[in-house]
Protein backbone atom coordinates (compact mmCIF):
# COMPACT_ATOMS: atom_id res chain seq x y z
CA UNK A 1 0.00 0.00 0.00
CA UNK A 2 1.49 3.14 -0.86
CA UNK A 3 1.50 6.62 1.30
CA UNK A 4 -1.30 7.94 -0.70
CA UNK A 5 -3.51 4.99 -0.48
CA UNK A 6 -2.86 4.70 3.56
CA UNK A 7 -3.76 8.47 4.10
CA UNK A 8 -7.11 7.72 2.07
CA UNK A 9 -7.84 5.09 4.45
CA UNK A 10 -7.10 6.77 7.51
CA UNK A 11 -9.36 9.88 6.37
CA UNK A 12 -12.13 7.40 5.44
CA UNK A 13 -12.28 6.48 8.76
CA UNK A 14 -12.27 9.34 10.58
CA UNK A 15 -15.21 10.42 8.89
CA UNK A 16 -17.21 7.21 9.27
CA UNK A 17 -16.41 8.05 13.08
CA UNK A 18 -17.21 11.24 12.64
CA UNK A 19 -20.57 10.67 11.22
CA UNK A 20 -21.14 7.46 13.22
CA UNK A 21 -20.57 9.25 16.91
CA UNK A 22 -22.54 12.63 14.87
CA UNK A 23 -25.73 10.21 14.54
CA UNK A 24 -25.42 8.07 17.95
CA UNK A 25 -25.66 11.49 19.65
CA UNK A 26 -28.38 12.56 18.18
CA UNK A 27 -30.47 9.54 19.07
CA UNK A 28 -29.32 10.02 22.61
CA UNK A 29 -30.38 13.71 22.57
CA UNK A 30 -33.92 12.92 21.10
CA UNK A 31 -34.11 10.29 24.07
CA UNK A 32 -33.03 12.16 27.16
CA UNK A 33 -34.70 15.19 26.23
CA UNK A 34 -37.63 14.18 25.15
CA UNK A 35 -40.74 15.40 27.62
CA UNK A 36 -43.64 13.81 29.08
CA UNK A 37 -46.79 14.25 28.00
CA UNK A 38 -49.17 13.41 31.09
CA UNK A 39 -52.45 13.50 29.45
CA UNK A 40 -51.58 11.32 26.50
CA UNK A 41 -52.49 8.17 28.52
CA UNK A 42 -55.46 9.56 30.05
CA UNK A 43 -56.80 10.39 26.79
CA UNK A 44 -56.41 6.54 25.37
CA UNK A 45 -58.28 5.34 28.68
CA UNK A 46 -61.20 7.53 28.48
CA UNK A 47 -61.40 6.35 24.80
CA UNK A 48 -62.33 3.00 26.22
CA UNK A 49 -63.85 3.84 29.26
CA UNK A 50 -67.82 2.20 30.21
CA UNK A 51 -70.42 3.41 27.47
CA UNK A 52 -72.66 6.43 29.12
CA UNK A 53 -76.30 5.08 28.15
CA UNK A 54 -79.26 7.10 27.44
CA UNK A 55 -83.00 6.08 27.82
CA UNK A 56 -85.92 8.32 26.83
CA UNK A 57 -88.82 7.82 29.44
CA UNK A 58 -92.65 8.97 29.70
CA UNK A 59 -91.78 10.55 33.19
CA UNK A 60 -95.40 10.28 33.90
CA UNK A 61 -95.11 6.70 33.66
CA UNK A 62 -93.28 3.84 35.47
CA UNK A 63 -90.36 2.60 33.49
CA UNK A 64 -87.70 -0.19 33.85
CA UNK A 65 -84.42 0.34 32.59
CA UNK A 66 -81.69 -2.32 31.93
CA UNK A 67 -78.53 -1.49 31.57
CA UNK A 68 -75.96 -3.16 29.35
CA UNK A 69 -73.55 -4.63 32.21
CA UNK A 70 -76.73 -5.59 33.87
CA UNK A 71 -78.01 -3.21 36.19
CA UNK A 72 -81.79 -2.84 36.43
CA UNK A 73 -83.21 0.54 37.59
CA UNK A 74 -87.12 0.92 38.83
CA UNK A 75 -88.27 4.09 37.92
CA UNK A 76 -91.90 5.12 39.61
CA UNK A 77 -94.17 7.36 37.65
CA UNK A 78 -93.82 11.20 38.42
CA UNK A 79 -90.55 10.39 40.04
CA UNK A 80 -88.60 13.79 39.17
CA UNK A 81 -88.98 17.27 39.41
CA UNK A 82 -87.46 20.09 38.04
CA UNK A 83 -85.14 23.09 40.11
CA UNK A 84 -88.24 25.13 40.69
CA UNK A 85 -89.82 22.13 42.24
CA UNK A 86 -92.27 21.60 39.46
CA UNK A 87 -93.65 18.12 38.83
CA UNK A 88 -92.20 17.10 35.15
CA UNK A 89 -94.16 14.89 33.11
CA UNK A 90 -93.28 14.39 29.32
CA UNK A 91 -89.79 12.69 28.05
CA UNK A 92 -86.45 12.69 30.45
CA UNK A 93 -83.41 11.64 29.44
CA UNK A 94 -82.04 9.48 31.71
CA UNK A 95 -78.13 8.89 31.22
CA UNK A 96 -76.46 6.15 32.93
CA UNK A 97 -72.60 4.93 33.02
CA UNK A 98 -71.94 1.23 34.57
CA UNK A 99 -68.31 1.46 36.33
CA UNK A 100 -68.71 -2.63 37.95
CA UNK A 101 -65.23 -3.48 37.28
CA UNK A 102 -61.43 -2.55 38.51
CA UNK A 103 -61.43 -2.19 34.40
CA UNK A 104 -64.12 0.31 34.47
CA UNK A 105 -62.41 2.26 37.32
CA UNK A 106 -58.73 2.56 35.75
CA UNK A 107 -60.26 3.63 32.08
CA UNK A 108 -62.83 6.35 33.56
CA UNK A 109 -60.43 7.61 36.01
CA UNK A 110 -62.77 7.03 39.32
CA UNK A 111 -61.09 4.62 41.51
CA UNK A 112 -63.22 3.39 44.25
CA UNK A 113 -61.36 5.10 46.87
CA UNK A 114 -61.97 7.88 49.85
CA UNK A 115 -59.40 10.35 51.49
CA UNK A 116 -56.59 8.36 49.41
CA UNK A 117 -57.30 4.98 50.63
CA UNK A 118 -59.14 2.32 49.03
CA UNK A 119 -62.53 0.85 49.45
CA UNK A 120 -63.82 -2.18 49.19
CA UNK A 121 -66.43 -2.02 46.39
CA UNK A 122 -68.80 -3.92 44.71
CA UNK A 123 -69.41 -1.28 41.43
CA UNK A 124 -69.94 2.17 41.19
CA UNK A 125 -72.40 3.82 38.93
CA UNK A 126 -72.96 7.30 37.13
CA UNK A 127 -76.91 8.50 37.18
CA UNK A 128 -78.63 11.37 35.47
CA UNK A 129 -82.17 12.52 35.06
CA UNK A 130 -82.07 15.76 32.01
CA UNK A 131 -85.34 17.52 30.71
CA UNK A 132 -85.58 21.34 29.10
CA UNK A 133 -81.57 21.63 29.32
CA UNK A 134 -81.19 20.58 33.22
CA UNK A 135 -80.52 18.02 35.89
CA UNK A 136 -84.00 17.32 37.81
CA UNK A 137 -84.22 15.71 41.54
CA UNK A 138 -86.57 13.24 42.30
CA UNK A 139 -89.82 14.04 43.60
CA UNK A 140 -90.83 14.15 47.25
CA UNK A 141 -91.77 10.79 48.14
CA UNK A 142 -90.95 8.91 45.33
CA UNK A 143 -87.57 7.51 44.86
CA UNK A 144 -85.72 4.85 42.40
CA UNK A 145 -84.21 1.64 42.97
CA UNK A 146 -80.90 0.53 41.66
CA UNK A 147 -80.43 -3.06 41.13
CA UNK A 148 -76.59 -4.08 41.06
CA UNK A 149 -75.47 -7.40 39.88
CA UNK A 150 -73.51 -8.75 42.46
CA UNK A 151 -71.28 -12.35 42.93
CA UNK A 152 -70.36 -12.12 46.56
CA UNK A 153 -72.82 -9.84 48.79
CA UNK A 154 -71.49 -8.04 51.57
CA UNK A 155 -73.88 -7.01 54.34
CA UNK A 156 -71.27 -4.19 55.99
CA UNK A 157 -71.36 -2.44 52.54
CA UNK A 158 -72.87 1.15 52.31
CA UNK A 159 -73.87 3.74 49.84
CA UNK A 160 -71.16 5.85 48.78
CA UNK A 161 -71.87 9.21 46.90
CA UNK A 162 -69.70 11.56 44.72
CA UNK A 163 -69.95 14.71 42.66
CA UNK A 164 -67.03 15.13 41.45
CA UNK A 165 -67.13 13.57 37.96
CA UNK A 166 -69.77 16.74 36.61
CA UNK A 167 -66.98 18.81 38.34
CA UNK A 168 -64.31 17.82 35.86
CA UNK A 169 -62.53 15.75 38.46
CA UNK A 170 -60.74 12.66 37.99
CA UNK A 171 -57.98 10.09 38.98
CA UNK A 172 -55.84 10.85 42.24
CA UNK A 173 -58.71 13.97 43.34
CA UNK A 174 -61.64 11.87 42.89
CA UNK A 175 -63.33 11.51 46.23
CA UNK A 176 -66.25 8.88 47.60
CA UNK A 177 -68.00 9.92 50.88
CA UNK A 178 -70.07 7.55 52.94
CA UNK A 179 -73.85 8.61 52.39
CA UNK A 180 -74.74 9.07 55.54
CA UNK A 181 -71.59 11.05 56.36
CA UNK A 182 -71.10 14.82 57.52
CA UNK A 183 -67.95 14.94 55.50
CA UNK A 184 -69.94 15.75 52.27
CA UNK A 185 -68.70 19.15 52.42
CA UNK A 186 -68.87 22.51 51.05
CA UNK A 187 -66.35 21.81 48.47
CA UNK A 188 -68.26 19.40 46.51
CA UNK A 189 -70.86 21.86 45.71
CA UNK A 190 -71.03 25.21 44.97
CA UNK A 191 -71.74 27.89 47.92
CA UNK A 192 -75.02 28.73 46.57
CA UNK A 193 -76.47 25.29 46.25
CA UNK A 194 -74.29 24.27 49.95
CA UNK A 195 -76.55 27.16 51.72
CA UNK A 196 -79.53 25.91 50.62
CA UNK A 197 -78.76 22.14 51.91
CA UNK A 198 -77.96 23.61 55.21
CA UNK A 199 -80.98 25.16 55.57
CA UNK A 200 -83.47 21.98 53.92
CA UNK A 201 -81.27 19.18 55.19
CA UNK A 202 -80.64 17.29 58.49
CA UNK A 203 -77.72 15.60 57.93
CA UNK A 204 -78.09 12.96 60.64
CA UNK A 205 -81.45 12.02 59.55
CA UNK A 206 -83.27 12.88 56.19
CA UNK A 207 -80.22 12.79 54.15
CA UNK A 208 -79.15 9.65 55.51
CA UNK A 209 -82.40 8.13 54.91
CA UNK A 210 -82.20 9.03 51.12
CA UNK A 211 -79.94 6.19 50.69
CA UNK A 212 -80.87 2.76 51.60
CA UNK A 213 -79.04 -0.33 50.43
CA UNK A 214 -80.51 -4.48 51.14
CA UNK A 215 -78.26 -7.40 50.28
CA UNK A 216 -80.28 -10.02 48.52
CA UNK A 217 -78.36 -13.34 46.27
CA UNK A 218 -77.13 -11.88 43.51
CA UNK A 219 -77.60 -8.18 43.45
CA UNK A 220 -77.12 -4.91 45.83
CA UNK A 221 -80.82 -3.45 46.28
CA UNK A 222 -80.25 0.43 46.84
CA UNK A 223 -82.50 2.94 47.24
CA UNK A 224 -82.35 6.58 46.63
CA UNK A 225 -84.27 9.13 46.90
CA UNK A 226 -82.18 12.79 46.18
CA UNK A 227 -80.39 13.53 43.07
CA UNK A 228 -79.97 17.20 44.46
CA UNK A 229 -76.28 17.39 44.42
CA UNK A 230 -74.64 14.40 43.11
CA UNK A 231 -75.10 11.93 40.40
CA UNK A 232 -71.95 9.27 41.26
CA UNK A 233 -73.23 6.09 43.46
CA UNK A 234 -70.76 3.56 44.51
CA UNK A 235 -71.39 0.57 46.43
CA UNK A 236 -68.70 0.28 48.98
CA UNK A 237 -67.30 -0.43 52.74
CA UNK A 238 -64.30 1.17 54.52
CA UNK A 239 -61.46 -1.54 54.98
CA UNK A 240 -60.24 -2.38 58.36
CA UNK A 241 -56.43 -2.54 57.76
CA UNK A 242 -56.05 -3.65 61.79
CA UNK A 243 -52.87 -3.55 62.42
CA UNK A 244 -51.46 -3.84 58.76
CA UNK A 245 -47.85 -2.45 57.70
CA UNK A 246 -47.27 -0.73 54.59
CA UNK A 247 -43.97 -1.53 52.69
CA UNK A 248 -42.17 1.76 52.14
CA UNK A 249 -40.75 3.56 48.81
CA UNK A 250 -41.13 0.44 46.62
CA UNK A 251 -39.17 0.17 43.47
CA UNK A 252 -41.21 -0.93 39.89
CA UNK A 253 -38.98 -1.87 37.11
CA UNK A 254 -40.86 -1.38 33.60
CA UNK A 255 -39.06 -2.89 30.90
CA UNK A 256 -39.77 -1.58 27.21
CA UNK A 257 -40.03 -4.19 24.17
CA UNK A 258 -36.47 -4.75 22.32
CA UNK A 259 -39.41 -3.71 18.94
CA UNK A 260 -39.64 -0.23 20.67
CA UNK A 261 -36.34 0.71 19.40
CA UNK A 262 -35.89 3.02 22.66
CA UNK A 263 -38.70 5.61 21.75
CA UNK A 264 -40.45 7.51 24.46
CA UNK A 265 -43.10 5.97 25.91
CA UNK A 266 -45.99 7.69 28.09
CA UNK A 267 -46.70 5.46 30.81
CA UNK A 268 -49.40 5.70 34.07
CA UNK A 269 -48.97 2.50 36.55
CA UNK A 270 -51.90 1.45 38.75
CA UNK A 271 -52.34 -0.85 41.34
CA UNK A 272 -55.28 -3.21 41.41
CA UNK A 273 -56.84 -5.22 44.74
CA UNK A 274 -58.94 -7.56 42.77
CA UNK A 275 -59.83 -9.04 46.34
CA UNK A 276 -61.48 -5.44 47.12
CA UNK A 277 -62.81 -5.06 43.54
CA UNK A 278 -60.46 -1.42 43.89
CA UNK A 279 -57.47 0.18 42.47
CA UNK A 280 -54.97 2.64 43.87
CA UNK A 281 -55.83 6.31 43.99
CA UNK A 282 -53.25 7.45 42.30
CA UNK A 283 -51.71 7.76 38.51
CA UNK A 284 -48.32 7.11 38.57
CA UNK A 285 -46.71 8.74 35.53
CA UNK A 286 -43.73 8.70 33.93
CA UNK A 287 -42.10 8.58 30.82
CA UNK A 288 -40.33 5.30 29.75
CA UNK A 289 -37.23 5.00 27.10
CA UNK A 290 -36.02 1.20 27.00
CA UNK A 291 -36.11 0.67 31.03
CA UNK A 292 -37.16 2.89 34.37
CA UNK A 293 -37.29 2.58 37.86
CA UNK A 294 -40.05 4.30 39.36
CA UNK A 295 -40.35 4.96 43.18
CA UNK A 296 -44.37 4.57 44.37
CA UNK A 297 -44.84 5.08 48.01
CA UNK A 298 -48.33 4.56 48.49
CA UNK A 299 -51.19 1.83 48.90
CA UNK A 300 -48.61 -1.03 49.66
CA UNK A 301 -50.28 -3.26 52.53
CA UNK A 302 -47.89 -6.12 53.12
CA UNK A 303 -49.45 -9.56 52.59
CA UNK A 304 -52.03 -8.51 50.28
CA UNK A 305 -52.43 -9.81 46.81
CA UNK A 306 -51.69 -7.12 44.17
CA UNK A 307 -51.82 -6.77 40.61
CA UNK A 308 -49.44 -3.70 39.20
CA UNK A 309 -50.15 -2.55 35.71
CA UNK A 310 -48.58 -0.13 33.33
CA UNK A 311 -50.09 0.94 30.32
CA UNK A 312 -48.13 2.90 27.91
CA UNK A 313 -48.24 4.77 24.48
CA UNK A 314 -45.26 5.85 22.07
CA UNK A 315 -44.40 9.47 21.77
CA UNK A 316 -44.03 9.24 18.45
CA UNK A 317 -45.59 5.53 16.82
CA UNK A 318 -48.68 6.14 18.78
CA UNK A 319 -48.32 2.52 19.62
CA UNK A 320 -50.52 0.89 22.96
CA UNK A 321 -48.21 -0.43 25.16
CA UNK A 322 -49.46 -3.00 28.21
CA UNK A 323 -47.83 -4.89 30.61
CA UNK A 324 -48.77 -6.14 34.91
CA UNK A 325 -47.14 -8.66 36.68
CA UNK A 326 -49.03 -9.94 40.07
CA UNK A 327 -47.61 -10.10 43.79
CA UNK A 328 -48.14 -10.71 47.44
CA UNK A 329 -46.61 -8.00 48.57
CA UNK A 330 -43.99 -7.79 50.91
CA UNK A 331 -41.68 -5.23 53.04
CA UNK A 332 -39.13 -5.15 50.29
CA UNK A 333 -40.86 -6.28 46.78
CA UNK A 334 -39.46 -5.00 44.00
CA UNK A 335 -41.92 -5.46 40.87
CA UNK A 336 -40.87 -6.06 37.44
CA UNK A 337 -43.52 -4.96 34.66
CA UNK A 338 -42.60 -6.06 31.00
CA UNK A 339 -45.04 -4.33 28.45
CA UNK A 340 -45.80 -5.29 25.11
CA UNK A 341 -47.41 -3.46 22.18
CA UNK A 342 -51.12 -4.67 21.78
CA UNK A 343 -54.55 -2.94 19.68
CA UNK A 344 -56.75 -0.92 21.72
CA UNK A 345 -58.98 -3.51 21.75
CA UNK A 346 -56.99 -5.83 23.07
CA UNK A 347 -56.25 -3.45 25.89
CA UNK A 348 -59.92 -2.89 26.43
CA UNK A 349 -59.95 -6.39 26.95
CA UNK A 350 -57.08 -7.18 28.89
CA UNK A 351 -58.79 -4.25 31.07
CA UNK A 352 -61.71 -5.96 31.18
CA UNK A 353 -60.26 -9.53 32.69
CA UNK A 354 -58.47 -8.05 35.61
């Protein structure tokens, strides 16, 4: 090889370094500072989340709805009335959402849970009467009864109320209170509408009595008779964690398909007590390039069974990622989640078996 030849070499290499290190480091770049979009995930869930059902009724008649996941609803003639107190006969729309599953709770964003801890539920339910552009009440002695398919009835369960979801919120803020509880505050309504209650209501008597709930084989029998200021119903209990420890600061490994070439991936990992038919209040978020560690600190009772679940989508493919891996949890577990791409069907299903 002569001089000439060698130099020509040598200055072919150095620029296949060159551009070799150029384009490595720009991959890098577009990974590390790529930003996470928080909503993204959200956004898929609610895409998927239980079908809100509407009936037309002849309020001046009695009426029996059935709702696709199997609730039955007794509606007694002249049953509503509008915010002037007027008797409303005629067609109401009556919109109903079926939340019966841990499935139903991750992809609408209500969790069954209540000052950040979970409940033990049996389903939760969304219920709306509408005529001439707003939300009626129910009539003075008249009320509806909600018939909830049930496998396993609990007799310590109560009726749990909520406003929150006409109030835009969601996820980690979303808040059950015990029906017959004082801590429905002022905060869930507006001032206006709170002033008035004071004045009507007797908290430790009438507006406990608007809720009733009997345990009969198969179903949850409740009651209710005021639609005044919510429209969320969850059948639930408080759970007596005794003398329970909580592991601490827990580690979750989430692994990325080799297929995902490192792109950013959106994630949100829940927690789901299948044994309390609940998930976790919160939505742990994160963004994901080819593996993360993610500290979560809360809802970790040791010795309970728990499922942990990540579902993910790619910053730039658009791709549905899923992935859960199931536990008995312990002071120092250390969960590893491996997520796949999958249809968002097939996540709606996967969803849907939990």
């Amino acid at each position: 090889m002569n001089k000439f030849t060698a130099i020509k070499s040598i200055v072919f290499g150095v620029l296949v370094w060159i551009i070799s290190s150029t384009s490595c480091k720009k991959d890098t770049l577009e990974t590390t500072t790529a930003k996470a979009d928080t909503n993204v995930v959200r956004e898929l869930l609610t895409q998927i989340q239980p079908e809100q059902q509407t009936f037309i009724i002849d309020a001046s008649q009695p009426n029996t709805l059935t709702g696709k996941d199997g609730m039955v609803i007794e509606i007694p003639a002249n049953a509503f009335i509008n915010n002037k107190d007027s008797l409303v006969s005629g067609n109401v729309t009556i919109i109903l959402q079926e939340i019966l599953s841990v499935g139903g709770q991750i992809t609408s964003g209500i969790p069954a849970t209540s000052n950040k801890k979970i409940l033990k539920s049996a389903g939760e339910f969304l219920f709306r009467a509408v005529a001439g552009g707003e939300q009626l009440n129910i009539a003075p002695n008249r009320s509806i009864i909600f018939n909830i398919p049930a496998t396993d009835v609990d007799s310590t369960m109560n009726t749990f109320i909520a406003n929150d979801y006409f109030l835009g919120i969601t996820g980690e803020d979303f808040n059950w209170f015990q029906a017959d509880s004082v801590l429905f505050t002022a905060k869930h309504v507006d001032t206006v509408a709170w002033d008035s209650i004071k004045k009507e209501w007797n908290f430790d008597t009438t507006y406990a009595n608007a809720h009733d709930l009997q345990y009969k084989s198969g179903k949850y029998k409740m009651t209710i008779s005021d639609l005044y200021t919510h429209s969320m119903f969850n059948v639930d209990r408080f759970i007596n964690w005794g003398s329970t420890t909580w592991a601490q600061s827990v580690s979750c490994v989430i692994n990325a398909p080799e297929s995902s070439n490192g792109e950013p991936i959106d994630f949100t990992l829940k927690l789901v007590f299948k044994q309390f038919g609940a998930t976790s209040w919160f939505d742990h978020k994160g963004l994901l390039g080819t593996t993360a560690t993610i500290i979560v600190d809360d809802e970790w009772p040791v010795g309970e069974d728990v499922v942990v679940l990540v579902v993910g989508v790619g910053q730039k493919s658009k791709k549905t990622y899923f992935g859960k891996t199931t536990l008995n949890i312990t002071a120092d577990s250390k969960p590893v989640i491996d997520i796949s791409p999958l249809s968002t069907d097939e996540l709606s299903t996967a969803l849907g078996n939990l």
